[in-house]
Protein backbone atom coordinates (compact mmCIF):
# COMPACT_ATOMS: atom_id res chain seq x y z
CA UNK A 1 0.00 0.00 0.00
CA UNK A 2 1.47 3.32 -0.75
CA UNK A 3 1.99 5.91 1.94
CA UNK A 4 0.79 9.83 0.12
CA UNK A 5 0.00 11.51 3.60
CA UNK A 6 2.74 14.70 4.20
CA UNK A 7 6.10 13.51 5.46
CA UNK A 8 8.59 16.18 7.83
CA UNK A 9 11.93 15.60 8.17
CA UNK A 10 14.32 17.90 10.47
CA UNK A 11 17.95 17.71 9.67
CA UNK A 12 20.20 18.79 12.73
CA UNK A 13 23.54 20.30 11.84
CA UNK A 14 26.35 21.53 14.20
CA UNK A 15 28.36 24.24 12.39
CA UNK A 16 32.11 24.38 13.41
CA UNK A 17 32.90 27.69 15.59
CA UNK A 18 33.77 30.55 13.39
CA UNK A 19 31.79 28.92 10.04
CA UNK A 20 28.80 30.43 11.05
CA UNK A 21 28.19 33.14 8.70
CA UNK A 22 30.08 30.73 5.43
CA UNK A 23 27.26 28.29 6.48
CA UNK A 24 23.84 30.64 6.85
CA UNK A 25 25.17 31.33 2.98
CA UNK A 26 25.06 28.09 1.85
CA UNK A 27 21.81 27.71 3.73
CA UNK A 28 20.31 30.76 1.97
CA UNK A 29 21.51 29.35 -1.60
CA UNK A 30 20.77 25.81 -1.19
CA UNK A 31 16.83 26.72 0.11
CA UNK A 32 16.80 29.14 -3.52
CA UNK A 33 17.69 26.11 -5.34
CA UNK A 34 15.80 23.03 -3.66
CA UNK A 35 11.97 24.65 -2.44
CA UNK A 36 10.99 24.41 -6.12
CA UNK A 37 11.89 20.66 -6.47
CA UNK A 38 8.86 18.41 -7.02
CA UNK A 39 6.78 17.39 -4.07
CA UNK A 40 7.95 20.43 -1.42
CA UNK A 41 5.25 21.56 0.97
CA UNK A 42 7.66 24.45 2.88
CA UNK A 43 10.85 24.65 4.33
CA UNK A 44 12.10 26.64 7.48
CA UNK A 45 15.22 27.01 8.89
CA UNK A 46 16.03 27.20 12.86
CA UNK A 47 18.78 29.06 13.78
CA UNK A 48 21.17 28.96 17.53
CA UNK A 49 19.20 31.01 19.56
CA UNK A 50 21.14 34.30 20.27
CA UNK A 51 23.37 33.97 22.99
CA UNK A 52 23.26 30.74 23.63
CA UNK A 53 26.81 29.32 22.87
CA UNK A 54 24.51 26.55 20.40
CA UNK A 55 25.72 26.04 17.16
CA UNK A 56 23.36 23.69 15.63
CA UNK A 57 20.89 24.95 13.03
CA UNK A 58 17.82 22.65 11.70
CA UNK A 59 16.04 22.43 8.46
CA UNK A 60 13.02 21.33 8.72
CA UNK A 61 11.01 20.25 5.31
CA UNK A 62 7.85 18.84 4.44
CA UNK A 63 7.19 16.30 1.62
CA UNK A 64 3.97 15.59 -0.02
CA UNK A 65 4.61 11.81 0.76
CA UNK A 66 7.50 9.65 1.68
CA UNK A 67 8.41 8.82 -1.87
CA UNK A 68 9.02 12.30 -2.67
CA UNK A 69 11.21 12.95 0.50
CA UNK A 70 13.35 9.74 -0.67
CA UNK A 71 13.34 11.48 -4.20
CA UNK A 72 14.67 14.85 -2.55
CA UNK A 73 17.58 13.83 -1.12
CA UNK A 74 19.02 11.57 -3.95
CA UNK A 75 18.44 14.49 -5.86
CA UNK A 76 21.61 16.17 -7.66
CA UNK A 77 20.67 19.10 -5.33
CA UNK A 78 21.06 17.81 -2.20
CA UNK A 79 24.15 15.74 -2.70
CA UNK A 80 25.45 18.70 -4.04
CA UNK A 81 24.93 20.67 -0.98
CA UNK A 82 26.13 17.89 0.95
CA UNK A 83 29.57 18.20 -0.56
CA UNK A 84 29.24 21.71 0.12
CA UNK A 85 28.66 21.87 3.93
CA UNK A 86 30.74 18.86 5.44
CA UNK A 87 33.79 20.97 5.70
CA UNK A 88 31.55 23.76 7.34
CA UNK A 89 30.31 20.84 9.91
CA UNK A 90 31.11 19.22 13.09
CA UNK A 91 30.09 15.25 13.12
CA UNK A 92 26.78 13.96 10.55
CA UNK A 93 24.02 15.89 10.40
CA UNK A 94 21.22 14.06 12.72
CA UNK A 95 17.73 13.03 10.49
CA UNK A 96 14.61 13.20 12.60
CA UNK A 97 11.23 12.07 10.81
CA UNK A 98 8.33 13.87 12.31
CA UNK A 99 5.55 12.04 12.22
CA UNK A 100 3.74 11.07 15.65
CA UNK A 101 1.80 13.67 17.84
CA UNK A 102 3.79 16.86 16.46
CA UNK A 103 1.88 16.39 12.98
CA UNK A 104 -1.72 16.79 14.85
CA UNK A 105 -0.51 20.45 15.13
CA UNK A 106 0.31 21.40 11.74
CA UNK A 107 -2.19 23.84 10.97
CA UNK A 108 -4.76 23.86 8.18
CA UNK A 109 -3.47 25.64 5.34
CA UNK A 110 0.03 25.98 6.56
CA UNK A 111 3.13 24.55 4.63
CA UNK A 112 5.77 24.49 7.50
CA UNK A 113 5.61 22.12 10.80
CA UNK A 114 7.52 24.12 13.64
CA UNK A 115 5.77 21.95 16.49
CA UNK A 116 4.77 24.10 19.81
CA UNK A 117 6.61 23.01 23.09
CA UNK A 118 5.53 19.37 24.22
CA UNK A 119 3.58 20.48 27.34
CA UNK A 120 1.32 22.57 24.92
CA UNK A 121 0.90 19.70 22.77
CA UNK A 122 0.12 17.20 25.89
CA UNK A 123 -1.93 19.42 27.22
CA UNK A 124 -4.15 20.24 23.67
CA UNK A 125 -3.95 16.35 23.40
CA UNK A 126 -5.10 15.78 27.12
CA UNK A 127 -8.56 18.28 26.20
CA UNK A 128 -8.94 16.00 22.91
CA UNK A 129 -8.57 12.51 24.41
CA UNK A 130 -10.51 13.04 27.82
CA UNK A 131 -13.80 13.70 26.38
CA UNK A 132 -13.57 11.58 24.14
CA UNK A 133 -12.59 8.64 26.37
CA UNK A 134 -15.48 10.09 28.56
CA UNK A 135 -17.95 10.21 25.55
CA UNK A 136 -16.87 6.22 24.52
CA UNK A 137 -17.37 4.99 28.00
CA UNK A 138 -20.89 6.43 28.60
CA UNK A 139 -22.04 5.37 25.10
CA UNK A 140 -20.47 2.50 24.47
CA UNK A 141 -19.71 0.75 27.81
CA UNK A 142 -22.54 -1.21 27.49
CA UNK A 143 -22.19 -2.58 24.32
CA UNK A 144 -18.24 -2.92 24.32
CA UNK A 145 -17.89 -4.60 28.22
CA UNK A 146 -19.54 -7.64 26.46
CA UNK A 147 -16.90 -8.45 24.38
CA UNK A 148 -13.03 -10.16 25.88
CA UNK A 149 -10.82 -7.25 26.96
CA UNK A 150 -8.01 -7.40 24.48
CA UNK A 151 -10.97 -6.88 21.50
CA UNK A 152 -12.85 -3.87 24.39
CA UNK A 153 -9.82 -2.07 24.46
CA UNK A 154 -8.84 -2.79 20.60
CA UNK A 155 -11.79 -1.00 19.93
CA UNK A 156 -11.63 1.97 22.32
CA UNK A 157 -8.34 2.82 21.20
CA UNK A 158 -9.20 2.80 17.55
CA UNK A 159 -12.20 5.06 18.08
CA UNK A 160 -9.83 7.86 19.90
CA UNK A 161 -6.97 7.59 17.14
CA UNK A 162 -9.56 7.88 14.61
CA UNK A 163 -11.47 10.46 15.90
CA UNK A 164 -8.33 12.36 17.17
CA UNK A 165 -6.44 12.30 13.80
CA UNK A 166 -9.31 13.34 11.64
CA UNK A 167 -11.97 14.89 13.50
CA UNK A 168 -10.68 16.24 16.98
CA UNK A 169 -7.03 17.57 17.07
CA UNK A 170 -7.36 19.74 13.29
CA UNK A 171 -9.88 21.76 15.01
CA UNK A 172 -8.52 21.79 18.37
CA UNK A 173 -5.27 23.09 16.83
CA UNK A 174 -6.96 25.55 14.64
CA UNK A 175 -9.10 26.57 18.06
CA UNK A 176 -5.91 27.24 20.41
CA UNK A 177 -3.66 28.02 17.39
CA UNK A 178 -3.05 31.74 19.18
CA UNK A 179 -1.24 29.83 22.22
CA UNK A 180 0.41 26.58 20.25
CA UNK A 181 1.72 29.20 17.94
CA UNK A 182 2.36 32.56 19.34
CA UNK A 183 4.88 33.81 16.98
CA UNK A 184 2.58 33.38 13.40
């Protein structure tokens, strides 16, 4: 079965001391050439935060499916800037797929995934899943308790993914989207 749902990736690079400023060049250049490439939904870039003595930087890009985030980086683009940056880093760059409760708070519309901090997303997730959990075991208590406990719980827990996933969390994030995502 083919996966086509949206695919995130953050890439995690530490930039040697003093290669800052060669490196946010490359950055710039190799965004101008790769965000047209087939199957982009967004890019954005996280910088060191001021002050801090961090030099790691993170691109973050999201793929209309998994197939076209393999196709991106075997792409003459990306090995390219590959070449171009390993002298400008220290160690491998770390690859982190994003794809469990950070994507319920992508927002309609919106190409880039810069998740909010985890307790905002537990606690979003926490007003999705109690009243729903609340909801199943009023209404269907009495039809689920007759069946063996591994199947009961089977089908309580695909009732709140489902309804989370597709029905709850999208408007929940669009509802709190002022506090998840202060900045926007």
């Amino acid at each position: 079965m083919k996966n086509d749902s949206p695919v995130t990736v953050a890439v995690i690079r530490k930039v040697k001391a003093g290669r800052e400023q060669e490196f946010e060049q490359a950055v710039h250049e190799f965004v101008t050439q790769s965000v047209h490439l087939p199957g982009q939904l967004g890019v954005h870039i996280l910088r060191p935060a001021i002050g801090s003595g961090s030099r790691e930087y993170g691109i973050l890009r999201k793929f209309n499916s998994a197939h076209e985030r393999d196709e991106f980086y075997k792409s003459p683009v990306y090995m390219e800037w590959t070449r171009r940056v390993v002298d400008l880093e220290e160690g491998e760059p770390r690859f982190e797929h994003l794809s469990g409760l950070e994507t319920w708070f992508t927002l309609p519309g919106q190409k880039l995934i810069v998740p909010p901090t985890r307790w905002k997303m537990a606690m979003v997730t926490l007003a999705g899943v109690y009243p729903v959990s609340l909801l199943i075991g009023l209404w269907l208590s009495p039809v689920l308790k007759r069946l063996p406990l591994p199947l009961n719980l089977f089908f309580v827990s695909f009732i709140i993914v489902v309804l989370l996933t597709w029905v709850i969390m999208p408007r929940l994030t669009k509802l709190f989207k002022p506090w998840l995502y202060p900045n926007l």
